[in-house]
C-alpha atoms as a PDB file:
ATOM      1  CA  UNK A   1      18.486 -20.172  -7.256  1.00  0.00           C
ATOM      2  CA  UNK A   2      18.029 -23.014  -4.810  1.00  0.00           C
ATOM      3  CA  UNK A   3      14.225 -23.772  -3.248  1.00  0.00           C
ATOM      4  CA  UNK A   4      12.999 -25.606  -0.247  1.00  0.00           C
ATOM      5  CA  UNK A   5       9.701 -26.569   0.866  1.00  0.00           C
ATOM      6  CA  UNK A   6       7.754 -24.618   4.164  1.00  0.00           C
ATOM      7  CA  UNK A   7       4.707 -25.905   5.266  1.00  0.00           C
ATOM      8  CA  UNK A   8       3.971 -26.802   1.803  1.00  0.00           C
ATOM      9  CA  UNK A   9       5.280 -23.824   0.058  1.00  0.00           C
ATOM     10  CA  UNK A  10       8.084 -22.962  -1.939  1.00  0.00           C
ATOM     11  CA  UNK A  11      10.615 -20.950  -0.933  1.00  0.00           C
ATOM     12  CA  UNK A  12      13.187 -19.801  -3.567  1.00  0.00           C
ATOM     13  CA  UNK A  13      16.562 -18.031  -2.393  1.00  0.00           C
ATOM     14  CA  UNK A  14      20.247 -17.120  -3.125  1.00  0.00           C
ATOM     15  CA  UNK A  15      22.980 -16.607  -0.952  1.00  0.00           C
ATOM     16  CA  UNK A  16      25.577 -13.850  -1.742  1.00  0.00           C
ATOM     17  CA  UNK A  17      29.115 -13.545  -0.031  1.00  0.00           C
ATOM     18  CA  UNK A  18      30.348 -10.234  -0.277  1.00  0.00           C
ATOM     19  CA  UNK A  19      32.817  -7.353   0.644  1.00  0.00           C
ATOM     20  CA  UNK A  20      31.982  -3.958   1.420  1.00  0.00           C
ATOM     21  CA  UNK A  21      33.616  -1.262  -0.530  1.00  0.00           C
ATOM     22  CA  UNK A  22      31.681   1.881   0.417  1.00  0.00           C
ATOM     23  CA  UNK A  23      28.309   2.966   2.534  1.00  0.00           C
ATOM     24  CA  UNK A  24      26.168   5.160   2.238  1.00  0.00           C
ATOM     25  CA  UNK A  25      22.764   5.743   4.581  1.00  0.00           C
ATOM     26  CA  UNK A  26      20.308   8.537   4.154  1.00  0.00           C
ATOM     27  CA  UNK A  27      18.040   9.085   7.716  1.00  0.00           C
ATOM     28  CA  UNK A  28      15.049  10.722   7.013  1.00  0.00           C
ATOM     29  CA  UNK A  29      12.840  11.585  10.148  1.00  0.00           C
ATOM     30  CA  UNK A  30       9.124  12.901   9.408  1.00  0.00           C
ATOM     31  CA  UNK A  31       6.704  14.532  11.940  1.00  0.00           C
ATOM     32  CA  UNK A  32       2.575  14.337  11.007  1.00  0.00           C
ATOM     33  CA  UNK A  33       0.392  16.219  12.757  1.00  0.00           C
ATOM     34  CA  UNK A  34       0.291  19.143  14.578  1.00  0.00           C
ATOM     35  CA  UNK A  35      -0.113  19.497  18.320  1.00  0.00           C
ATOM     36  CA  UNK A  36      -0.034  15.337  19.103  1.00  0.00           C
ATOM     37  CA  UNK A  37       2.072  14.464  16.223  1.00  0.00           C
ATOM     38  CA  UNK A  38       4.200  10.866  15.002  1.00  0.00           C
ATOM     39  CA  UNK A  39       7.363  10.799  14.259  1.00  0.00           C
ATOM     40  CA  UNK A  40       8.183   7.907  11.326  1.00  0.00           C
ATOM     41  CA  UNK A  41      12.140   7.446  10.692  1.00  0.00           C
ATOM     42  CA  UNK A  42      13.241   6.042   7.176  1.00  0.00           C
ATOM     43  CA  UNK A  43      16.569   4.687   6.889  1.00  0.00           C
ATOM     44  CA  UNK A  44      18.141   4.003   3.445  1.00  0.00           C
ATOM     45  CA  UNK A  45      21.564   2.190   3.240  1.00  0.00           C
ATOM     46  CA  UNK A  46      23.254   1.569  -0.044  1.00  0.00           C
ATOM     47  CA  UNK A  47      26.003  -0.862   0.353  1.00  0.00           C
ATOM     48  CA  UNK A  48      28.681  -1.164  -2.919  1.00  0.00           C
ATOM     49  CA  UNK A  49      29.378  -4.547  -2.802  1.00  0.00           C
ATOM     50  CA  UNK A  50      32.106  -6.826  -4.716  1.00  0.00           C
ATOM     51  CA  UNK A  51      31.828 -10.611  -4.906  1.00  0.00           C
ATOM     52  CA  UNK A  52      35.076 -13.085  -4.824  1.00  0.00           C
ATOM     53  CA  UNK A  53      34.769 -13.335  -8.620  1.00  0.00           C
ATOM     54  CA  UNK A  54      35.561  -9.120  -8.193  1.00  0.00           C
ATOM     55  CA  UNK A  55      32.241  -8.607  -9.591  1.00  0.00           C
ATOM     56  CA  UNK A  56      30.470  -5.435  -8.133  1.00  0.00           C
ATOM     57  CA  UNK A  57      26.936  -4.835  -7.169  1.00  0.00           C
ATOM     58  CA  UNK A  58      24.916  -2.506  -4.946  1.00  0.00           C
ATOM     59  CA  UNK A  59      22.051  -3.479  -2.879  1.00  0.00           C
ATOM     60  CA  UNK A  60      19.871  -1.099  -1.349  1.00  0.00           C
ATOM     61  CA  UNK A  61      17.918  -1.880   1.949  1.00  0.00           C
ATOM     62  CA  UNK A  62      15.057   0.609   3.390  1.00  0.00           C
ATOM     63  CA  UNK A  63      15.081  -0.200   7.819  1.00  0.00           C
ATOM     64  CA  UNK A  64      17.272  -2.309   8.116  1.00  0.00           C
ATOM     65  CA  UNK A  65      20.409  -0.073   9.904  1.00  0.00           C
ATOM     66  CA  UNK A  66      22.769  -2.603   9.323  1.00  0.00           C
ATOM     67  CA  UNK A  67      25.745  -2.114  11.208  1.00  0.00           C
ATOM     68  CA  UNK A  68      29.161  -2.440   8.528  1.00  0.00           C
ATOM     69  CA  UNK A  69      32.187  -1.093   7.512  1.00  0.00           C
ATOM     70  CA  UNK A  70      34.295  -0.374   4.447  1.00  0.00           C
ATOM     71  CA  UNK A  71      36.292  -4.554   4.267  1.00  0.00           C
ATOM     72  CA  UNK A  72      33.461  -6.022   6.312  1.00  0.00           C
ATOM     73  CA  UNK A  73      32.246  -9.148   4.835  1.00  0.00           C
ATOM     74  CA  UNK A  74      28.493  -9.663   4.091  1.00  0.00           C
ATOM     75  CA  UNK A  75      26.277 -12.705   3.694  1.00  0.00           C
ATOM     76  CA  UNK A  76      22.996 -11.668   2.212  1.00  0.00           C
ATOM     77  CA  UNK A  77      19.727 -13.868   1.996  1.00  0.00           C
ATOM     78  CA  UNK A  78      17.624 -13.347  -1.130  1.00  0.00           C
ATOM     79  CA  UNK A  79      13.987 -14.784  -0.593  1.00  0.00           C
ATOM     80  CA  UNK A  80      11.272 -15.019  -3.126  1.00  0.00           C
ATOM     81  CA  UNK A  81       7.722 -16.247  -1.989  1.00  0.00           C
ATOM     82  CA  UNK A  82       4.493 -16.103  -4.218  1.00  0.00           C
ATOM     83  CA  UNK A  83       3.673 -12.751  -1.795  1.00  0.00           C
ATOM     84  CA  UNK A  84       7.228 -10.950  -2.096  1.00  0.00           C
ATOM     85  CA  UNK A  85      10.458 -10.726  -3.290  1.00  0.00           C
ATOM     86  CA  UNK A  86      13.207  -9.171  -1.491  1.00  0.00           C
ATOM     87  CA  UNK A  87      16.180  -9.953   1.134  1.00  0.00           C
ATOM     88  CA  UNK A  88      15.240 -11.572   4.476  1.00  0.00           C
ATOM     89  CA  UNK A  89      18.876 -11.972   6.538  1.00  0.00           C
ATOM     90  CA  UNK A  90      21.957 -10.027   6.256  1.00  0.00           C
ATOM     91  CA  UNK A  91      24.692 -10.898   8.257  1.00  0.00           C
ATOM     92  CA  UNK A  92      28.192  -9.462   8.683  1.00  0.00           C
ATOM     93  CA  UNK A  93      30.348 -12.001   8.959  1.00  0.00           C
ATOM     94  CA  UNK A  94      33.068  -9.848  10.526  1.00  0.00           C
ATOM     95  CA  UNK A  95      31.509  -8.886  13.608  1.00  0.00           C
ATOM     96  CA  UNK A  96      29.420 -11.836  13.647  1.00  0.00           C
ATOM     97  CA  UNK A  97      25.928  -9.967  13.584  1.00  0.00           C
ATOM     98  CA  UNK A  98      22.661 -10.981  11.962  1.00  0.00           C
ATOM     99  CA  UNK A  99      20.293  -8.459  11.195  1.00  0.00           C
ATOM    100  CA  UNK A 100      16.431 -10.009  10.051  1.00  0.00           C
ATOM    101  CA  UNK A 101      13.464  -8.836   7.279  1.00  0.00           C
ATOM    102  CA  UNK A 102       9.885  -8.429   8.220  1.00  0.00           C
ATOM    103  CA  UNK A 103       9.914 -12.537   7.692  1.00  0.00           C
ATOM    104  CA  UNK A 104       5.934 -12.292   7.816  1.00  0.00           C
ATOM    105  CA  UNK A 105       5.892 -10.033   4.743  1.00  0.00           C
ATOM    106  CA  UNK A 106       6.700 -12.819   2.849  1.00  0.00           C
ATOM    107  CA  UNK A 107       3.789 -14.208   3.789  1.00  0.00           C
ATOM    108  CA  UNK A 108      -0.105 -13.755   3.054  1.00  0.00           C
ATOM    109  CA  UNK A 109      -2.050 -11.635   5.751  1.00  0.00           C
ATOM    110  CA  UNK A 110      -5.406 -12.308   6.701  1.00  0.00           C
ATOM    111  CA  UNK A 111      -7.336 -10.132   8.667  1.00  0.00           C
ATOM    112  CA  UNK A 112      -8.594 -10.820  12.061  1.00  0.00           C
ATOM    113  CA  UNK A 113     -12.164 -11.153  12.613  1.00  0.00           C
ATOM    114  CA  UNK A 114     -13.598  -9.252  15.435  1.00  0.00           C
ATOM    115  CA  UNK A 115     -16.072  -9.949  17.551  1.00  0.00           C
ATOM    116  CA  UNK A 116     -18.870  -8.017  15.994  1.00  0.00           C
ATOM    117  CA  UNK A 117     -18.078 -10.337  12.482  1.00  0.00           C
ATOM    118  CA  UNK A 118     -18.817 -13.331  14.104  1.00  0.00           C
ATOM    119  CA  UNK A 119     -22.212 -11.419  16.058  1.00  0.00           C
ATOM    120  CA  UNK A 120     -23.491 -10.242  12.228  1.00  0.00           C
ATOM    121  CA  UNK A 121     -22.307 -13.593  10.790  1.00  0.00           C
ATOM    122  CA  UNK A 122     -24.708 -15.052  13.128  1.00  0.00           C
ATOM    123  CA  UNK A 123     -27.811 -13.712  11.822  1.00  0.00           C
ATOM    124  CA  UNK A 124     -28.268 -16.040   8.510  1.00  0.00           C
ATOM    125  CA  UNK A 125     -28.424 -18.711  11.484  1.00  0.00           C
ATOM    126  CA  UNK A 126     -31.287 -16.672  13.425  1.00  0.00           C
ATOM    127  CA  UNK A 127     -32.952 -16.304  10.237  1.00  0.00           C
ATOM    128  CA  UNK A 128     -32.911 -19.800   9.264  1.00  0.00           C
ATOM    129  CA  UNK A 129     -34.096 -21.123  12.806  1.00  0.00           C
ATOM    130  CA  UNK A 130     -36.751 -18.412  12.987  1.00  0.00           C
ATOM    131  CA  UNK A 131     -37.956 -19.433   9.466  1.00  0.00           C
ATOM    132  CA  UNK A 132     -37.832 -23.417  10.394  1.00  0.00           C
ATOM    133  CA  UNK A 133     -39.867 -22.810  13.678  1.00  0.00           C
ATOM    134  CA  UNK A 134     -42.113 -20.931  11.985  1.00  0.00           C
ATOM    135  CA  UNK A 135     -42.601 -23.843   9.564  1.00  0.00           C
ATOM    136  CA  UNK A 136     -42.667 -26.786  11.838  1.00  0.00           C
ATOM    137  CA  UNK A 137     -43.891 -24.789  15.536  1.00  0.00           C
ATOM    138  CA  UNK A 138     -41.089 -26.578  16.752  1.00  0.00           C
ATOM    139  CA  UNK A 139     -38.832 -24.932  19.191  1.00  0.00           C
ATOM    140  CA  UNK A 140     -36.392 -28.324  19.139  1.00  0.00           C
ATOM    141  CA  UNK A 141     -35.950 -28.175  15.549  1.00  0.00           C
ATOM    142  CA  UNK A 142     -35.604 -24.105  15.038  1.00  0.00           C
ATOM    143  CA  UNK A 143     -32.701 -24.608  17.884  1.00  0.00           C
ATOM    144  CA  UNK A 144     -31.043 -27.565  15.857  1.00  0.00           C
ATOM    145  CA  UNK A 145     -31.200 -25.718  12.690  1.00  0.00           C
ATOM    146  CA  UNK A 146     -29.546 -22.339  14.511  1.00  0.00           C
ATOM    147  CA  UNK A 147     -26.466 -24.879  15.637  1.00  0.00           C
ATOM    148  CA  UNK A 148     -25.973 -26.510  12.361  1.00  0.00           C
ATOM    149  CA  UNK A 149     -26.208 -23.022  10.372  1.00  0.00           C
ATOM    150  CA  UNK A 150     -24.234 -21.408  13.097  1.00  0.00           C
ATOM    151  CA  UNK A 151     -21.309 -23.758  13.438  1.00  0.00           C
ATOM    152  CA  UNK A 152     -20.981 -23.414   9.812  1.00  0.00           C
ATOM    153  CA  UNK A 153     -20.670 -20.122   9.493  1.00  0.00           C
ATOM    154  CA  UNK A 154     -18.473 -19.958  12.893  1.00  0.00           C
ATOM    155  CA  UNK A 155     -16.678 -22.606  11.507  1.00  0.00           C
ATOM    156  CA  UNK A 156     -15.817 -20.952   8.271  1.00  0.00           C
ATOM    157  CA  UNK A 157     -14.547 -17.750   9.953  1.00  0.00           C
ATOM    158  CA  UNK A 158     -12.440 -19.919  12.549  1.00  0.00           C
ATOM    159  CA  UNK A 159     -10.451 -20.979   9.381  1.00  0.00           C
ATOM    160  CA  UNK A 160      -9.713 -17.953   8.144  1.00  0.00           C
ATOM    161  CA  UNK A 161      -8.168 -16.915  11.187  1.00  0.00           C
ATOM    162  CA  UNK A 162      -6.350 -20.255  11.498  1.00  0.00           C
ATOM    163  CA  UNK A 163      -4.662 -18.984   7.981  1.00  0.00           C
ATOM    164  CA  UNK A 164      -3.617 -15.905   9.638  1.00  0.00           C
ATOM    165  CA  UNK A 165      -2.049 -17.660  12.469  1.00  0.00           C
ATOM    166  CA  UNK A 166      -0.458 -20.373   9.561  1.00  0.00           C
ATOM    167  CA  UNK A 167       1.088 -17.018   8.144  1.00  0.00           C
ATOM    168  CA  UNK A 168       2.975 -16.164  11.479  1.00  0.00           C
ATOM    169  CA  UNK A 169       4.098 -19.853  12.164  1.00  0.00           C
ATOM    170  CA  UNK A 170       5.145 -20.043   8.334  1.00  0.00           C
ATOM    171  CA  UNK A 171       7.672 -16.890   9.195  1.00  0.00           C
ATOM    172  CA  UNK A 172       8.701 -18.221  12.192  1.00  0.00           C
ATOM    173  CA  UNK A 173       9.792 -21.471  10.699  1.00  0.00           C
ATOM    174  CA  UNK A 174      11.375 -19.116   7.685  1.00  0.00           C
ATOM    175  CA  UNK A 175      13.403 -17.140  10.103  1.00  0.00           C
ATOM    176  CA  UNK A 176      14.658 -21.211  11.497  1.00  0.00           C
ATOM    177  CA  UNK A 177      15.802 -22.237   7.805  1.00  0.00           C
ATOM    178  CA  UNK A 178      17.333 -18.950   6.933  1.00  0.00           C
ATOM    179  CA  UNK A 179      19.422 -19.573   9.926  1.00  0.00           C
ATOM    180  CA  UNK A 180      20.700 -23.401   9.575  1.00  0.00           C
ATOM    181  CA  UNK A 181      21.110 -22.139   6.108  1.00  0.00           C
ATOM    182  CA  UNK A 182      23.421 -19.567   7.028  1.00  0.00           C
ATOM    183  CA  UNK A 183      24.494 -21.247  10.252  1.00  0.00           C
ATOM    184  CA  UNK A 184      25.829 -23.996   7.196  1.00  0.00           C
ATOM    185  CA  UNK A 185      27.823 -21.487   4.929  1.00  0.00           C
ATOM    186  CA  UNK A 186      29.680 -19.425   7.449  1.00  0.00           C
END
């Protein structure tokens, strides 16, 4: 298993070269609800592979819908990240398509903070002005006091977005590598 390094993480991976000997995909399509209902489609593909040392495998793949054929020849991209294991790029070699994971999977989430967050986050600072006014009758200093405790706590919040948006740049950049790495083999 070879590694690089993105954005200061490690990102383990293997790449696989092989030919396909049989298919098989399973569609299942579900409706929820009654009157206004979704419709979710599941695709499962099963692909019997065997390596240039002859040595067989299958790999299964939930929505992907990778387009091969019995004798096409597949490179597949195994990724491991401290979030997930699992292939990120498969591309068939003979038609010369790539097909791409979820790359932000691979990746932690964090959840957006919405406006009504940052309104309750506020309060400590309200609190903590309205208790230093009271203490000193001193509208200059209750006002400082609500910045500094504010842009703290605004502060704070801003960075866990910013990890968020770190999370979406790191899969971006993965989806880059995966594809000078392939871009190198083929």
């Amino acid at each position: 298993m070879e590694s690089f390094t993105l954005n200061g993480l490690t990102i383990k991976y293997v790449v696989r070269k092989a030919v396909v000997g049989h298919i098989e995909t399973v569609t299942n399509t579900n409706t929820h609800g009654s009157t206004y209902g979704r419709v979710s489609t599941n695709i499962q593909q099963t692909f019997y592979l065997e390596d240039e040392d002859k040595k067989q495998s299958v790999v299964k793949l939930t929505d992907w819908d990778v387009s091969a054929l019995t004798g096409h020849e597949l490179v597949l991209i195994w990724v491991e990240t401290s979030e997930k294991k699992g292939y990120a790029l498969v591309h068939n070699k003979t038609l010369g398509l790539s097909y791409h994971g979820k790359y932000s999977d691979f990746f932690k989430q964090y959840p957006d903070y919405p406006f009504a967050i940052y309104a309750i986050a506020s309060l400590p600072a309200i609190l903590i002005s309205c208790f230093f006014y009271g203490a000193t009758r001193s509208t200059p200093v209750g006002f400082v006091v609500f910045l500094l405790v504010g842009g703290v706590t605004m502060n704070y919040f801003r960075k866990q977005t910013g990890k968020k948006n770190n999370s979406i740049k790191c899969a971006r950049d993965l989806k880059i590598k995966l594809g000078e790495i392939l871009k190198a083999i083929t």
